[in-house]
C-alpha atoms as a PDB file:
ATOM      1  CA  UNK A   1     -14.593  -1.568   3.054  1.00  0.00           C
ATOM      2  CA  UNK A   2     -13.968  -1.041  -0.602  1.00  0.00           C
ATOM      3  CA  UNK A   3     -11.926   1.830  -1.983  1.00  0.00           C
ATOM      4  CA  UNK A   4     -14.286   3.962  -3.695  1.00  0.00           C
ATOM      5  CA  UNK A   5     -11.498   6.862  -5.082  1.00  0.00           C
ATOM      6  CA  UNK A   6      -7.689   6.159  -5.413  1.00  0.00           C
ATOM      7  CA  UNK A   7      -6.951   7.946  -2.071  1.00  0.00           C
ATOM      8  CA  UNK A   8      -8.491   5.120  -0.417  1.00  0.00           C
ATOM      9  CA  UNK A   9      -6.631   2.590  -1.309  1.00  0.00           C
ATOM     10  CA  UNK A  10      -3.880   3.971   0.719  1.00  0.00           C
ATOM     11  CA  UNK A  11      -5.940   4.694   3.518  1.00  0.00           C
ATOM     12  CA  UNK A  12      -7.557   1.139   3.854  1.00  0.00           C
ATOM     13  CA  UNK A  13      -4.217  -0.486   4.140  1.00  0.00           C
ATOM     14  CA  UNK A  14      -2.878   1.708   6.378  1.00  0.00           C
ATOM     15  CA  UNK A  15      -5.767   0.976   8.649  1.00  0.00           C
ATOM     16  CA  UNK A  16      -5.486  -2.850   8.125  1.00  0.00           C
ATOM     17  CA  UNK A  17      -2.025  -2.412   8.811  1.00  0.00           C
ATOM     18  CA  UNK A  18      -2.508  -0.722  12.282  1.00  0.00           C
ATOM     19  CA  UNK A  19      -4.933  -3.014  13.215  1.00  0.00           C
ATOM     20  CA  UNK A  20      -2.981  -6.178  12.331  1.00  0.00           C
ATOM     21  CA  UNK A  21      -4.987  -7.665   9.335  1.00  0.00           C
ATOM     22  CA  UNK A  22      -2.758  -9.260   6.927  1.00  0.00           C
ATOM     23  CA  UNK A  23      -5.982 -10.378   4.780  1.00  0.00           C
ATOM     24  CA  UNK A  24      -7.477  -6.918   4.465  1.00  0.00           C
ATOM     25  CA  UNK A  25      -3.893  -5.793   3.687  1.00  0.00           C
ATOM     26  CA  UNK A  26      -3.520  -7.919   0.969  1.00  0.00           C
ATOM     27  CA  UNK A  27      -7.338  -7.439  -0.542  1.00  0.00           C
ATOM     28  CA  UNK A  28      -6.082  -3.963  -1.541  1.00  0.00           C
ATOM     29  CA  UNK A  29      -4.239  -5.523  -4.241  1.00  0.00           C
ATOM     30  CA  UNK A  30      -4.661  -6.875  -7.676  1.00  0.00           C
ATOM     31  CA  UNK A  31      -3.823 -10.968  -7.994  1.00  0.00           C
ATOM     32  CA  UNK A  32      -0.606  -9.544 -10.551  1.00  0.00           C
ATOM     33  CA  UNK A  33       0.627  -6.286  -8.345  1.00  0.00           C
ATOM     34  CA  UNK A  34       3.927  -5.676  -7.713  1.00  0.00           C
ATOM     35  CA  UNK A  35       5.618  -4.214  -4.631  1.00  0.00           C
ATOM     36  CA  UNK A  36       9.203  -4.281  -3.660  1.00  0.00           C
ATOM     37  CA  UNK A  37      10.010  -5.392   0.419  1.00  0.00           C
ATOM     38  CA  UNK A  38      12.440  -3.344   2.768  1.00  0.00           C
ATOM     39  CA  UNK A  39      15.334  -4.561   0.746  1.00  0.00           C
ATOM     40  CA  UNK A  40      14.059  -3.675  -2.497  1.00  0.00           C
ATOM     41  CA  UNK A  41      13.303  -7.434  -3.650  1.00  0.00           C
ATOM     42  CA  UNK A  42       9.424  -7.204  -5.272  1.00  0.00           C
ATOM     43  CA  UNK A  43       7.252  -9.677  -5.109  1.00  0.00           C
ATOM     44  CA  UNK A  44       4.472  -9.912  -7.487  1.00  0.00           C
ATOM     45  CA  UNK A  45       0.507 -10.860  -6.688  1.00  0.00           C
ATOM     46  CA  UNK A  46      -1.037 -11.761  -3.371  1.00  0.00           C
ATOM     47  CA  UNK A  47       1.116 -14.931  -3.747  1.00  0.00           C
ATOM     48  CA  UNK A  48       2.874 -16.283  -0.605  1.00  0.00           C
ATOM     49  CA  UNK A  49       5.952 -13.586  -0.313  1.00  0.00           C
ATOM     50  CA  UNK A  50       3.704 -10.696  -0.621  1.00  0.00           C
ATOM     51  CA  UNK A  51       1.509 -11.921   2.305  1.00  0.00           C
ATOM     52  CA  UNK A  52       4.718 -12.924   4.151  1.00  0.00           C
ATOM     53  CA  UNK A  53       6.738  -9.434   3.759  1.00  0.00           C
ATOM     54  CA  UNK A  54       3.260  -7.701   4.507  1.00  0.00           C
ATOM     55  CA  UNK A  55       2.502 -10.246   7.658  1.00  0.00           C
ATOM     56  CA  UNK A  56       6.609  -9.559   8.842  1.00  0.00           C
ATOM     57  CA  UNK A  57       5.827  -5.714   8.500  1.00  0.00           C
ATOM     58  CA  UNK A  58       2.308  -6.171  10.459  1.00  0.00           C
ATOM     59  CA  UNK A  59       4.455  -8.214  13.565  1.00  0.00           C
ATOM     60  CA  UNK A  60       6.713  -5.288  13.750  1.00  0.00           C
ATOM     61  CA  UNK A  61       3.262  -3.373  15.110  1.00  0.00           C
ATOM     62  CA  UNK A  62       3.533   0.122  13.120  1.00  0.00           C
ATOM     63  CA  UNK A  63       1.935   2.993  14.498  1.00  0.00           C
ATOM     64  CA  UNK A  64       1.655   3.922  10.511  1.00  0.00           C
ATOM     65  CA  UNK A  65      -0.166   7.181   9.032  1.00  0.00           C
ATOM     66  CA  UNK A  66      -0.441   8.202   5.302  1.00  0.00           C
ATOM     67  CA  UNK A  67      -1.422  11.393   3.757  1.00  0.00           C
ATOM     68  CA  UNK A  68      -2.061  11.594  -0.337  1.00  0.00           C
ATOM     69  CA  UNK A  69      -0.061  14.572  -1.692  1.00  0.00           C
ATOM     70  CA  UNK A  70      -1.279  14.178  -5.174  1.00  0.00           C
ATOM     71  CA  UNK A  71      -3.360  12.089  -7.669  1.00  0.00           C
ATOM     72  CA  UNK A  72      -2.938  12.439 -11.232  1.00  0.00           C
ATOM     73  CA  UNK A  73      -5.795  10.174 -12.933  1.00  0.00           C
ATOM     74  CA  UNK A  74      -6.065   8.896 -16.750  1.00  0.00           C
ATOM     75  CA  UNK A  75      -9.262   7.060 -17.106  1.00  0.00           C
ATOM     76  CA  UNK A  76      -9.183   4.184 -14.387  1.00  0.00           C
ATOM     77  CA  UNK A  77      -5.774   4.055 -13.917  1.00  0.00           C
ATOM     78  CA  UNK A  78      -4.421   6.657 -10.839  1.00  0.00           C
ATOM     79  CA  UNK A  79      -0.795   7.229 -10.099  1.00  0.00           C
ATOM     80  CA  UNK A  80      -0.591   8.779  -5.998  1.00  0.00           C
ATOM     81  CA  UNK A  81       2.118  10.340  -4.405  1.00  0.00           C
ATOM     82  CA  UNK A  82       1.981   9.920  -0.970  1.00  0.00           C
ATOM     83  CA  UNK A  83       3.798  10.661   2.634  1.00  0.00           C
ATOM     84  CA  UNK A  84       3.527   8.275   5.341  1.00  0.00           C
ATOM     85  CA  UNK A  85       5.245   8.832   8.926  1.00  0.00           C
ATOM     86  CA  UNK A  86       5.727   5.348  11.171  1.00  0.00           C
ATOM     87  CA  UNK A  87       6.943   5.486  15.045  1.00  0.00           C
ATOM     88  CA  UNK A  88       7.298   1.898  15.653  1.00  0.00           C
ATOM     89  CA  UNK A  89       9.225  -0.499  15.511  1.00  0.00           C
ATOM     90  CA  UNK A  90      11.841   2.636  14.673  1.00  0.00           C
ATOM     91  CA  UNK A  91      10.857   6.672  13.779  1.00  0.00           C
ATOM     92  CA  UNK A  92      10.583   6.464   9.671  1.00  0.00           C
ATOM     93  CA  UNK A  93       9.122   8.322   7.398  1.00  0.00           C
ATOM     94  CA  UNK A  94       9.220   7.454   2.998  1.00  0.00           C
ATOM     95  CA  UNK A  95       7.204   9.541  -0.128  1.00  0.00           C
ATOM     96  CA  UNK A  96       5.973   6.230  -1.753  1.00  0.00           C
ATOM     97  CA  UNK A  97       4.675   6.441  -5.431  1.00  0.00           C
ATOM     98  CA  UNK A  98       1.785   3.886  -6.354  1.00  0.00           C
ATOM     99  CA  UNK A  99      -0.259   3.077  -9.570  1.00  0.00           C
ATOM    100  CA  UNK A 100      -3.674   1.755  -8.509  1.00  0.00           C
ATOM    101  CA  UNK A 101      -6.529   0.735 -11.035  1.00  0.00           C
ATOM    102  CA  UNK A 102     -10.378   1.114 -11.002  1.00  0.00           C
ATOM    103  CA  UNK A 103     -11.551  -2.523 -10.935  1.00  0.00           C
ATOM    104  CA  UNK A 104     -14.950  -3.431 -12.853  1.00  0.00           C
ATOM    105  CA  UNK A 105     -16.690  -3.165  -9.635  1.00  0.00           C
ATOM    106  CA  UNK A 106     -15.783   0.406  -9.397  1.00  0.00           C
ATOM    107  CA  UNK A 107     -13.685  -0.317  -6.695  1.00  0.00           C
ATOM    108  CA  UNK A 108      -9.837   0.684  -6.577  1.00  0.00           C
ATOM    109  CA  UNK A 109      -6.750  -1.293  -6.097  1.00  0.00           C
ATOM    110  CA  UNK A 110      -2.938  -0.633  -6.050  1.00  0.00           C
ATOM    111  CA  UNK A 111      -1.010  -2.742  -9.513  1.00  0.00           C
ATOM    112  CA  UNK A 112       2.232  -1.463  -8.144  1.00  0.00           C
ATOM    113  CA  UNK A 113       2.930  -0.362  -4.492  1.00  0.00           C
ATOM    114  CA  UNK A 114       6.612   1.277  -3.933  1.00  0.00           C
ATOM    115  CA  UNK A 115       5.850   2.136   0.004  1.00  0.00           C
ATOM    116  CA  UNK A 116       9.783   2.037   0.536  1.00  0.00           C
ATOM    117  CA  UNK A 117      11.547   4.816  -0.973  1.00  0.00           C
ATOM    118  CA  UNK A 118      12.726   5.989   2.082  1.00  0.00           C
ATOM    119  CA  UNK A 119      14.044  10.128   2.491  1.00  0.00           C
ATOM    120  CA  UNK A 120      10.565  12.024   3.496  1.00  0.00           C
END
């Protein structure tokens, strides 16, 4: 399902997430997005680290939810502040910040993803 507004990118991988789909995880990326792993490292694209932190995080079995707190939008780029809550593998919560861009489809897609910052 495409994102059709910068809230759903967040949405869409949080559901791919929960249901175990490393693909439709990825596909809500650009091929150059960056996002750092649980250690801070980023990894850049939908190259071979990014799938492998984001298939790790998937075998862990998250029982993940997101809410948007706030979009602030110039043109087709979106910057979202977010909350998200996790109860598995261990009770977490983090207020991630993203950047995602309106792609010439008019779909959406996160350029950088910082789901980590931990402290929610």
């Amino acid at each position: 399902m495409p994102a059709r507004n910068p809230e759903d990118v967040g949405r869409l991988i949080v559901e791919a997430i929960n249901n175990g789909d490393v693909e439709a995880a990825i596909a809500m990326y650009e091929p150059e997005a960056a996002a750092p792993d649980r250690q801070g490292e980023v990894s850049s694209g939908t190259t071979d680290t990014l799938r492998q932190n984001t298939a790790s995080f998937i075998a862990s079995k998250p029982d993940l939810k997101v809410e948007v707190d706030k979009v602030i939008r110039a043109g087709d780029i979106a910057l979202l502040y977010s909350h998200w809550s996790m109860t598995n593998p261990e009770p977490m919560s983090g207020r991630p910040v993203a950047v995602a861009r309106r792609q010439p489809d008019g779909n959406w897609l996160f350029v950088v993803d910082d789901p980590v910052t931990l402290g929610g």
